[in-house]
C-alpha atoms as a PDB file:
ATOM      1  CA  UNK A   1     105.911 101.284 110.419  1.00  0.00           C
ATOM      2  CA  UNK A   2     104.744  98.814 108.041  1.00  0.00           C
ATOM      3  CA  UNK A   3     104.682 100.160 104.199  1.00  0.00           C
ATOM      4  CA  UNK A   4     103.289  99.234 100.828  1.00  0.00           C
ATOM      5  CA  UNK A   5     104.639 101.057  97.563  1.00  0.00           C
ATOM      6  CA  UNK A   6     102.228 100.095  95.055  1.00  0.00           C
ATOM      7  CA  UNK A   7     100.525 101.654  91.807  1.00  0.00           C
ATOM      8  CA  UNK A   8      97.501 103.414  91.900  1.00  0.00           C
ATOM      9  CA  UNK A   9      94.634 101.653  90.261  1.00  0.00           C
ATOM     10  CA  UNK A  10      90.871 102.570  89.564  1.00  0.00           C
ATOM     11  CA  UNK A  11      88.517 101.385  91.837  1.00  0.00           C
ATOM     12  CA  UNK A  12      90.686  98.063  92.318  1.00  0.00           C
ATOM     13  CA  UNK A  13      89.467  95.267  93.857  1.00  0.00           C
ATOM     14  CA  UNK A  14      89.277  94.212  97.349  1.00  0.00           C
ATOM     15  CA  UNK A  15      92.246  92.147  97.237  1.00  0.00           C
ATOM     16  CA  UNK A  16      94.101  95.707  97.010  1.00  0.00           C
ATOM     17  CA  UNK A  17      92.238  96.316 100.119  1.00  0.00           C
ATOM     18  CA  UNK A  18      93.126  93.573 102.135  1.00  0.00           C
ATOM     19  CA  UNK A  19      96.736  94.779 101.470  1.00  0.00           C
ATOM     20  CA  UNK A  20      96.012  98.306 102.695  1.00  0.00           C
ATOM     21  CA  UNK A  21      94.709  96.675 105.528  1.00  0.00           C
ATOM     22  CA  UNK A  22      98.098  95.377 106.859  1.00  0.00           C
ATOM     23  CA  UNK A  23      99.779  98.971 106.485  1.00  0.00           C
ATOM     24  CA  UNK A  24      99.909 101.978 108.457  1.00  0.00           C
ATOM     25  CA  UNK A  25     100.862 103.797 104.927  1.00  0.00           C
ATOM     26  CA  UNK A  26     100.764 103.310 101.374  1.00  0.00           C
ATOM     27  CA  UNK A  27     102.917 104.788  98.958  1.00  0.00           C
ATOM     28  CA  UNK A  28     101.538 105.143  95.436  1.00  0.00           C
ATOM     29  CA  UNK A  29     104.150 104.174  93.176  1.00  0.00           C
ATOM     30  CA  UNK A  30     102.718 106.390  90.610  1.00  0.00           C
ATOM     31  CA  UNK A  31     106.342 107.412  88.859  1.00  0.00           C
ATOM     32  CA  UNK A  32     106.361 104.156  86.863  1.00  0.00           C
ATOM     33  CA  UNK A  33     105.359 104.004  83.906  1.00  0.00           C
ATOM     34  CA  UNK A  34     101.839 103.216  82.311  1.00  0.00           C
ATOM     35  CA  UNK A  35     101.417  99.774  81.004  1.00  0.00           C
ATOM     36  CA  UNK A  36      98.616 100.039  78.268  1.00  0.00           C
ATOM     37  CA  UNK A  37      95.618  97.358  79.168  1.00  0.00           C
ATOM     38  CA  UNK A  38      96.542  97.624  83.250  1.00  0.00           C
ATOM     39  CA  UNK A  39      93.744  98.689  85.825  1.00  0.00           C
ATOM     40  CA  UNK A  40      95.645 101.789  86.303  1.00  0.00           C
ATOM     41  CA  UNK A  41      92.714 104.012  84.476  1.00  0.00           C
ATOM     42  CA  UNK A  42      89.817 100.985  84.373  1.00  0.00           C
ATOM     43  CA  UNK A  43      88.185  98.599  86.681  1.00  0.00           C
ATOM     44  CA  UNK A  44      84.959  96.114  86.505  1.00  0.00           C
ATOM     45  CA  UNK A  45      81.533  95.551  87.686  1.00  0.00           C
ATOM     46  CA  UNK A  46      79.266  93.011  87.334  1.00  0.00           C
ATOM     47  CA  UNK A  47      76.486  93.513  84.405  1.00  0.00           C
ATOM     48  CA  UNK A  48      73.511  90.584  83.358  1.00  0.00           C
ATOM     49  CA  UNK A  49      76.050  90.366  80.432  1.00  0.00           C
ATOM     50  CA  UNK A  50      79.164  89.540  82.736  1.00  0.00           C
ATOM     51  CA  UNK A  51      81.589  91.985  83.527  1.00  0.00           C
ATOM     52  CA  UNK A  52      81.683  95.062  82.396  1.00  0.00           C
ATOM     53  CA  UNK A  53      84.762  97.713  81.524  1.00  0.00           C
ATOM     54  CA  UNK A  54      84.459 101.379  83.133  1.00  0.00           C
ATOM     55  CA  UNK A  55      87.474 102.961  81.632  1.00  0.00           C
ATOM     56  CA  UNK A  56      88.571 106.668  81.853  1.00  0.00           C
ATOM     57  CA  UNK A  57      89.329 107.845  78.886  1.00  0.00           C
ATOM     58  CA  UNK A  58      93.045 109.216  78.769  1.00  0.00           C
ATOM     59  CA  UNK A  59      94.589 112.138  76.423  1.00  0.00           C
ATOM     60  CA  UNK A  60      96.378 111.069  73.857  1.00  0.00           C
ATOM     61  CA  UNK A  61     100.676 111.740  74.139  1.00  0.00           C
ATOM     62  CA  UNK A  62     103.545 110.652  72.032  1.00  0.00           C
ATOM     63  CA  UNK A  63     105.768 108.347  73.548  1.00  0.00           C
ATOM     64  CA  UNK A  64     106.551 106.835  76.953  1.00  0.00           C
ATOM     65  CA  UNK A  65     103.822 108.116  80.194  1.00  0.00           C
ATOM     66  CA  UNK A  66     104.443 107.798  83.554  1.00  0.00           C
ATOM     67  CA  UNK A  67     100.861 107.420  85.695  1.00  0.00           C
ATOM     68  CA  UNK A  68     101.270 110.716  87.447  1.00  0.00           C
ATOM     69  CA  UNK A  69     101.651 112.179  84.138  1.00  0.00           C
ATOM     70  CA  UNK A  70      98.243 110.620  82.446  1.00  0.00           C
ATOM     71  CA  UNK A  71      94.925 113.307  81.975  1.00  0.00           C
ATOM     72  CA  UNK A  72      91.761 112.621  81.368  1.00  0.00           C
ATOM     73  CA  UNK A  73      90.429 113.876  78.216  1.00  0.00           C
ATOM     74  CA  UNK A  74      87.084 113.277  78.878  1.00  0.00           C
ATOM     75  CA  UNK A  75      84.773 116.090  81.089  1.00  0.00           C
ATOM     76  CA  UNK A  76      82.028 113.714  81.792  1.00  0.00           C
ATOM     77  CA  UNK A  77      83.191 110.237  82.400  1.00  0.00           C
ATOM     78  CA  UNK A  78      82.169 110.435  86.162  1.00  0.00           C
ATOM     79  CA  UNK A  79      78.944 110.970  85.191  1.00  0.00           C
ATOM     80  CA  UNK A  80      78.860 108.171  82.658  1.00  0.00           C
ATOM     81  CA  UNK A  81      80.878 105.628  85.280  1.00  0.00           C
ATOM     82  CA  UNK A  82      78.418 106.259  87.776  1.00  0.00           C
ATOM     83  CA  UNK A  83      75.034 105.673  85.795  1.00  0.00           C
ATOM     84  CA  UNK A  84      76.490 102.513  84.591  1.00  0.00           C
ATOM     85  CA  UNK A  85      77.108 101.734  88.473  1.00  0.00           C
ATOM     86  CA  UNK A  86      73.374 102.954  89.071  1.00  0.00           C
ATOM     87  CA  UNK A  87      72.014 101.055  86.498  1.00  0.00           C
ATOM     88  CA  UNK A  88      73.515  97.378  87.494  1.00  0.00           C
ATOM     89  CA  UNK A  89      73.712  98.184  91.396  1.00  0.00           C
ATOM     90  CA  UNK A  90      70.263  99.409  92.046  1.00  0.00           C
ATOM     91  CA  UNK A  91      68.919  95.875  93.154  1.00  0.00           C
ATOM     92  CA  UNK A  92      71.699  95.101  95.228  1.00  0.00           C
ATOM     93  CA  UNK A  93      71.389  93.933  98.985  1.00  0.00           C
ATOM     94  CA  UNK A  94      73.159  97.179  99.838  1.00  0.00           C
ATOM     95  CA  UNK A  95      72.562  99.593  97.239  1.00  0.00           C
ATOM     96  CA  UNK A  96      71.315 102.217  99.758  1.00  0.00           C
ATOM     97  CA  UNK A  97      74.407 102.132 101.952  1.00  0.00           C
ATOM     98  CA  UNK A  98      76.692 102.643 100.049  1.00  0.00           C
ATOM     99  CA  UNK A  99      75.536 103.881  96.700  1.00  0.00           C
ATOM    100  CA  UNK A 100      75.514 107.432  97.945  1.00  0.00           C
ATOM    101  CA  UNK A 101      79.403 107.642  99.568  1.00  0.00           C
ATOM    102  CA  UNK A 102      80.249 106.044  96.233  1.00  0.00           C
ATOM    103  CA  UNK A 103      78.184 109.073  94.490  1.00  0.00           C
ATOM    104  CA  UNK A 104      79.632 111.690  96.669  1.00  0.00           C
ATOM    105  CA  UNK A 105      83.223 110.228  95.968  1.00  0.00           C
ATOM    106  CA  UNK A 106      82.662 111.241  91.962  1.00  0.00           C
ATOM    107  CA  UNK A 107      81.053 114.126  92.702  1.00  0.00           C
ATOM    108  CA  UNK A 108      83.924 115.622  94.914  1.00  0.00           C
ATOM    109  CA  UNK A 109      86.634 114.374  91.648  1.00  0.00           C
ATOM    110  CA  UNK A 110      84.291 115.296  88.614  1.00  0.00           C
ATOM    111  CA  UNK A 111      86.170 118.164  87.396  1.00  0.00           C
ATOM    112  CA  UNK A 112      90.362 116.554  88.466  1.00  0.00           C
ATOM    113  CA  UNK A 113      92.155 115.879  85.059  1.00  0.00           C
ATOM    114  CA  UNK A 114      94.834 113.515  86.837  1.00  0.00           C
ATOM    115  CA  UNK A 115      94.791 110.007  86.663  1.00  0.00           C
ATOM    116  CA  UNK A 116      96.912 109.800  90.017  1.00  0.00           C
ATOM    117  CA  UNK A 117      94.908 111.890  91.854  1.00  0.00           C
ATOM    118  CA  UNK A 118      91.655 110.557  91.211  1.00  0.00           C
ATOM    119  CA  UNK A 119      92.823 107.214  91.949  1.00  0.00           C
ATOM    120  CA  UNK A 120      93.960 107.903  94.886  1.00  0.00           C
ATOM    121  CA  UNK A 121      91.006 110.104  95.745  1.00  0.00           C
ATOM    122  CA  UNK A 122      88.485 106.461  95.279  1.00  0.00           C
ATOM    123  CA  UNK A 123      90.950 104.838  97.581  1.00  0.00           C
ATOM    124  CA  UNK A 124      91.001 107.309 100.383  1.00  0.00           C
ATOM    125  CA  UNK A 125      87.061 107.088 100.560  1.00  0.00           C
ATOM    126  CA  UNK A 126      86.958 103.330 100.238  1.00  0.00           C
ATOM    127  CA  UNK A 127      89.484 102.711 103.130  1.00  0.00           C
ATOM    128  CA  UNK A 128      86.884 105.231 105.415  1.00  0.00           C
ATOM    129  CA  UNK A 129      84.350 103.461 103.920  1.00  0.00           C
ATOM    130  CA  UNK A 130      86.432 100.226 105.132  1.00  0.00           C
ATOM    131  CA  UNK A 131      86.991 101.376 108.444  1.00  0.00           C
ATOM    132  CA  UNK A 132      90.580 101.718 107.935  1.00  0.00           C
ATOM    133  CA  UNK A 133      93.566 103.576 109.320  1.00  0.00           C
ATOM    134  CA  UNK A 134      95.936 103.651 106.250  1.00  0.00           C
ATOM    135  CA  UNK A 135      97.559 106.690 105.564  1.00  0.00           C
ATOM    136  CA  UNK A 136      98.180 107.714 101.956  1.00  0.00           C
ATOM    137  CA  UNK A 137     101.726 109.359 101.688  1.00  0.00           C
ATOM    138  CA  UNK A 138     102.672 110.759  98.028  1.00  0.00           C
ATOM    139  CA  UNK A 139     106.452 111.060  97.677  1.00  0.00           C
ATOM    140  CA  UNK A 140     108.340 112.173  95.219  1.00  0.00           C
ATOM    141  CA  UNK A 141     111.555 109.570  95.051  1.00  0.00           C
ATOM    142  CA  UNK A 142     110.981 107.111  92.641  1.00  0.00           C
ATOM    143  CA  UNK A 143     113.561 104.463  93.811  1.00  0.00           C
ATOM    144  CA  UNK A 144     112.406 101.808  95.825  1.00  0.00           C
ATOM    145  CA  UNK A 145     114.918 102.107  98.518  1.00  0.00           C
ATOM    146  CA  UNK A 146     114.571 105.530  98.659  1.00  0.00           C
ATOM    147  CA  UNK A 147     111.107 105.605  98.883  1.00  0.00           C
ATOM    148  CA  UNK A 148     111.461 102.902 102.089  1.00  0.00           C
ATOM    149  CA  UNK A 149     113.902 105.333 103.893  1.00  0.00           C
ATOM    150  CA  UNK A 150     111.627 108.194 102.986  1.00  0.00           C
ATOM    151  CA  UNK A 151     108.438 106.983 104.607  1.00  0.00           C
ATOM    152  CA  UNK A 152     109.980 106.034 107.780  1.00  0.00           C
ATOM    153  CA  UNK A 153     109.210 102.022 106.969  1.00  0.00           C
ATOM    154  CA  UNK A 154     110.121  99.635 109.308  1.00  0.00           C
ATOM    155  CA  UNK A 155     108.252  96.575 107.220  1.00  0.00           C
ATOM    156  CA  UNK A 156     107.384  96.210 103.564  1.00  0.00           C
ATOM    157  CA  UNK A 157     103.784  94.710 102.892  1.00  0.00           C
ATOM    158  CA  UNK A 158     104.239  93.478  99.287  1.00  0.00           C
ATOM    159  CA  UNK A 159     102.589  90.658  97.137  1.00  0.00           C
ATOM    160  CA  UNK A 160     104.627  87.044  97.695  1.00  0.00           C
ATOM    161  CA  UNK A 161     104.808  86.762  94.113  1.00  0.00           C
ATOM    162  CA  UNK A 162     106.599  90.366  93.233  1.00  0.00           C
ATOM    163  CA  UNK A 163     109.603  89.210  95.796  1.00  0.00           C
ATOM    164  CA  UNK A 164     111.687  87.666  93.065  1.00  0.00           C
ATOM    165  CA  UNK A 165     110.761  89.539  90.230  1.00  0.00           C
ATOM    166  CA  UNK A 166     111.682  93.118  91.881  1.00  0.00           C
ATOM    167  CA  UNK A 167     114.498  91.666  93.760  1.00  0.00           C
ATOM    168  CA  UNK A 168     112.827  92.641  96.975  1.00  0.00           C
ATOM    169  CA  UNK A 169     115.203  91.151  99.505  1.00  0.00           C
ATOM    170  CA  UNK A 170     118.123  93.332  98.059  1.00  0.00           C
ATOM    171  CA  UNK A 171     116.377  96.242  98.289  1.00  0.00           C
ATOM    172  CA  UNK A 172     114.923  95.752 101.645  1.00  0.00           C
ATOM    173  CA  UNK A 173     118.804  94.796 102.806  1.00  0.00           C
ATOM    174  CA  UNK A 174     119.903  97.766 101.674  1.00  0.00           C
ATOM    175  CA  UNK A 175     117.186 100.025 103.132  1.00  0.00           C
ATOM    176  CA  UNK A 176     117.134  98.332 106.525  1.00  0.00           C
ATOM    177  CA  UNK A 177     113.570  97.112 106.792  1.00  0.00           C
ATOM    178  CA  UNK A 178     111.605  93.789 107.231  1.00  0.00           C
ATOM    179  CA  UNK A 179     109.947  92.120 104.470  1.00  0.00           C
ATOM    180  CA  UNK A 180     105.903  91.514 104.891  1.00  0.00           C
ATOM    181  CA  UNK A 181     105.027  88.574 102.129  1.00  0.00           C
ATOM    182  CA  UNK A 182     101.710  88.497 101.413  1.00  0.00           C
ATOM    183  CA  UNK A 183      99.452  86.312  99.350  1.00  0.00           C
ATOM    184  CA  UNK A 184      97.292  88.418  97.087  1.00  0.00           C
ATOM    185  CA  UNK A 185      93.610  86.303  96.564  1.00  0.00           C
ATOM    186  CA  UNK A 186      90.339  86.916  95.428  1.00  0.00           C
ATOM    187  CA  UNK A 187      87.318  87.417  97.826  1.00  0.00           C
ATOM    188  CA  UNK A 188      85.627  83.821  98.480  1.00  0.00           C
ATOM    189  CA  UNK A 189      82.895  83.637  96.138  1.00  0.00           C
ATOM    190  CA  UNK A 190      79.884  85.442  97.430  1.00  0.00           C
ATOM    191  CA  UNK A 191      76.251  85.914  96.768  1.00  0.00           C
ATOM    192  CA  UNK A 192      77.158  87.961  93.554  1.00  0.00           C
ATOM    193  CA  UNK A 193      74.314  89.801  91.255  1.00  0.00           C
ATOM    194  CA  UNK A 194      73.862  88.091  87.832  1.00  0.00           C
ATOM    195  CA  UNK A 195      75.613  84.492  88.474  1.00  0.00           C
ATOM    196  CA  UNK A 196      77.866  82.902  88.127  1.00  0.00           C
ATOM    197  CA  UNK A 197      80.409  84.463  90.340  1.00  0.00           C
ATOM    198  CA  UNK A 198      83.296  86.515  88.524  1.00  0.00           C
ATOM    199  CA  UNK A 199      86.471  87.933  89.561  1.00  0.00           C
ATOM    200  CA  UNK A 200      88.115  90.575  89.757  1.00  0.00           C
ATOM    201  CA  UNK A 201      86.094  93.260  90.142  1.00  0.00           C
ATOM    202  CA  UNK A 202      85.530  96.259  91.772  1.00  0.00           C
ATOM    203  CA  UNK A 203      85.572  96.467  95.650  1.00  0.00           C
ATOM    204  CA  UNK A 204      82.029  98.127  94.888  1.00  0.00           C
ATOM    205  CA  UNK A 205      80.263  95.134  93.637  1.00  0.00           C
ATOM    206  CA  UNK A 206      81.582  93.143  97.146  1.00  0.00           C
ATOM    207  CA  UNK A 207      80.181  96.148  98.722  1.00  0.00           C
ATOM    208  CA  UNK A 208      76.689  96.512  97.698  1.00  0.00           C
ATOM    209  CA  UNK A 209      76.517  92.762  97.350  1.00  0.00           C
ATOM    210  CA  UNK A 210      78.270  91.621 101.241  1.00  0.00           C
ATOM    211  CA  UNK A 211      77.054  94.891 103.326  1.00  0.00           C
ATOM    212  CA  UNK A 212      78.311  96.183 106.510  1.00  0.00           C
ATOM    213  CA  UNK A 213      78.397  92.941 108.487  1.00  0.00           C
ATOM    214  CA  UNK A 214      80.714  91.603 105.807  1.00  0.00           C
ATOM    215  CA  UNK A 215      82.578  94.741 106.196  1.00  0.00           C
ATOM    216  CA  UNK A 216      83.307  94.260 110.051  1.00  0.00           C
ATOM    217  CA  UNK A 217      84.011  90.497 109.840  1.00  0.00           C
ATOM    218  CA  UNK A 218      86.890  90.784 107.160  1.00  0.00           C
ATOM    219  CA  UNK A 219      88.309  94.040 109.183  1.00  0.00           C
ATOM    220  CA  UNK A 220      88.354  91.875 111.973  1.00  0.00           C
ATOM    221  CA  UNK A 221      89.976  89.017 110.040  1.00  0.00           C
ATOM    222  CA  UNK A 222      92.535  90.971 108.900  1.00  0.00           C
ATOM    223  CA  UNK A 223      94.190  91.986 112.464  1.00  0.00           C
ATOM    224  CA  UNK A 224      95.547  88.353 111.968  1.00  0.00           C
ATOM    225  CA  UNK A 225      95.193  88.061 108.583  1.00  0.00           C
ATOM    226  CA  UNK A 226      95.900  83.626 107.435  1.00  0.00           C
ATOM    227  CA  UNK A 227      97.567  85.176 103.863  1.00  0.00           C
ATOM    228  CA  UNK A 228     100.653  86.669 105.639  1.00  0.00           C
ATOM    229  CA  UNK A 229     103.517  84.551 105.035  1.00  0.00           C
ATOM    230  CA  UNK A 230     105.432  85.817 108.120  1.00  0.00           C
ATOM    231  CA  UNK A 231     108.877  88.103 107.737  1.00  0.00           C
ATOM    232  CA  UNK A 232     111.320  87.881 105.825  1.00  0.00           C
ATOM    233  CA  UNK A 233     114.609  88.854 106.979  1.00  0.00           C
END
């Protein structure tokens, strides 16, 4: 069973993706706590002015927030977000493919006040919109090794450069598993609205910009994917 415990994150960009893409589940690692400035509640699209913020606006709260403990504070952000995506999307290769699952996906989280939730809602729909078989498994231990022995994980799919900083090999030691390096990258530069070409931003510019065809190549690409490092006993 190969595992990823990461954060949930707002529309994130496809380089989340191609992570999800190596697992059979993720685990969002939404017990630790909010960093100010992260993509946790934001992400970016591409604008004639460059990239652009959409941010959900969060309710205000003394003190130290986990993300499963951030609101919104905001009823109609959804409805803001996804005019703004209308607006700079609407001449895109692909606008008509996949501008209405992207509409149905706010629709169907419109009225949810948790951060955690909605994230996790956008990623469900863009990994059916991706064609993939990742399972989404909320738990509710907040240790890493824990969480490992909870999901049943046999490998952990993590980014090469969190190894050291976490202490990764420790804690896959002492939960019994594999590590899964993996190099996190940006998309090749593509044929992007607006040059030049910016990254990050959200898997929904890639999307409407790359199409279908794009979509089945880099599925396909990642059944061997080149930015696995191999294990890591």
């Amino acid at each position: 069973m190969r595992v990823c415990i990461e954060p949930s994150s707002y529309l994130p960009s496809r380089a989340f993706f191609d992570m999800l893409a190596q697992c059979d589940v993720w685990v969002p690692y939404d017990s630790i706590q909010f960093s100010k400035g992260s993509r946790t509640n934001r992400t970016q699209i591409k604008t004639p002015n460059g990239l652009e913020w959409l941010t959900i606006p969060l309710q205000q709260s003394p003190g130290l927030r986990s993300i499963d403990n951030l609101t919104v504070n905001q009823a109609d952000w959804a409805k803001t977000h996804l005019a703004r995506i209308y607006q700079h999307y609407l001449h895109a290769p692909y606008f008509c493919v996949y501008y209405h699952v992207i509409k149905d996906l706010y629709a169907s989280i419109a009225h949810e006040t948790s951060i955690s939730i909605i994230n996790q809602h956008f990623i469900k729909g863009i990994c059916e919109c991706l064609g993939l078989s990742c399972a989404v498994q909320p738990l509710n231990e907040k240790d890493l090794t824990d969480i490992l022995r909870a999901s049943g994980a046999t490998q952990w799919v993590l980014a090469h450069d969190e190894i050291e900083r976490i202490g990764a090999q420790d804690i896959a030691r002492q939960s019994g598993v594999t590590l899964r390096p993996m190099v996190m990258e940006n998309p090749a530069p593509y044929a992007q609205l607006h040059p030049p070409f910016r990254q990050p931003t959200s898997i929904i510019d890639w999307l409407m910009c790359e199409g279908p065809v794009a979509v089945e190549t880099w599925r396909k690409e990642c059944v061997t994917p080149h930015s696995l490092r191999g294990l890591v006993k």
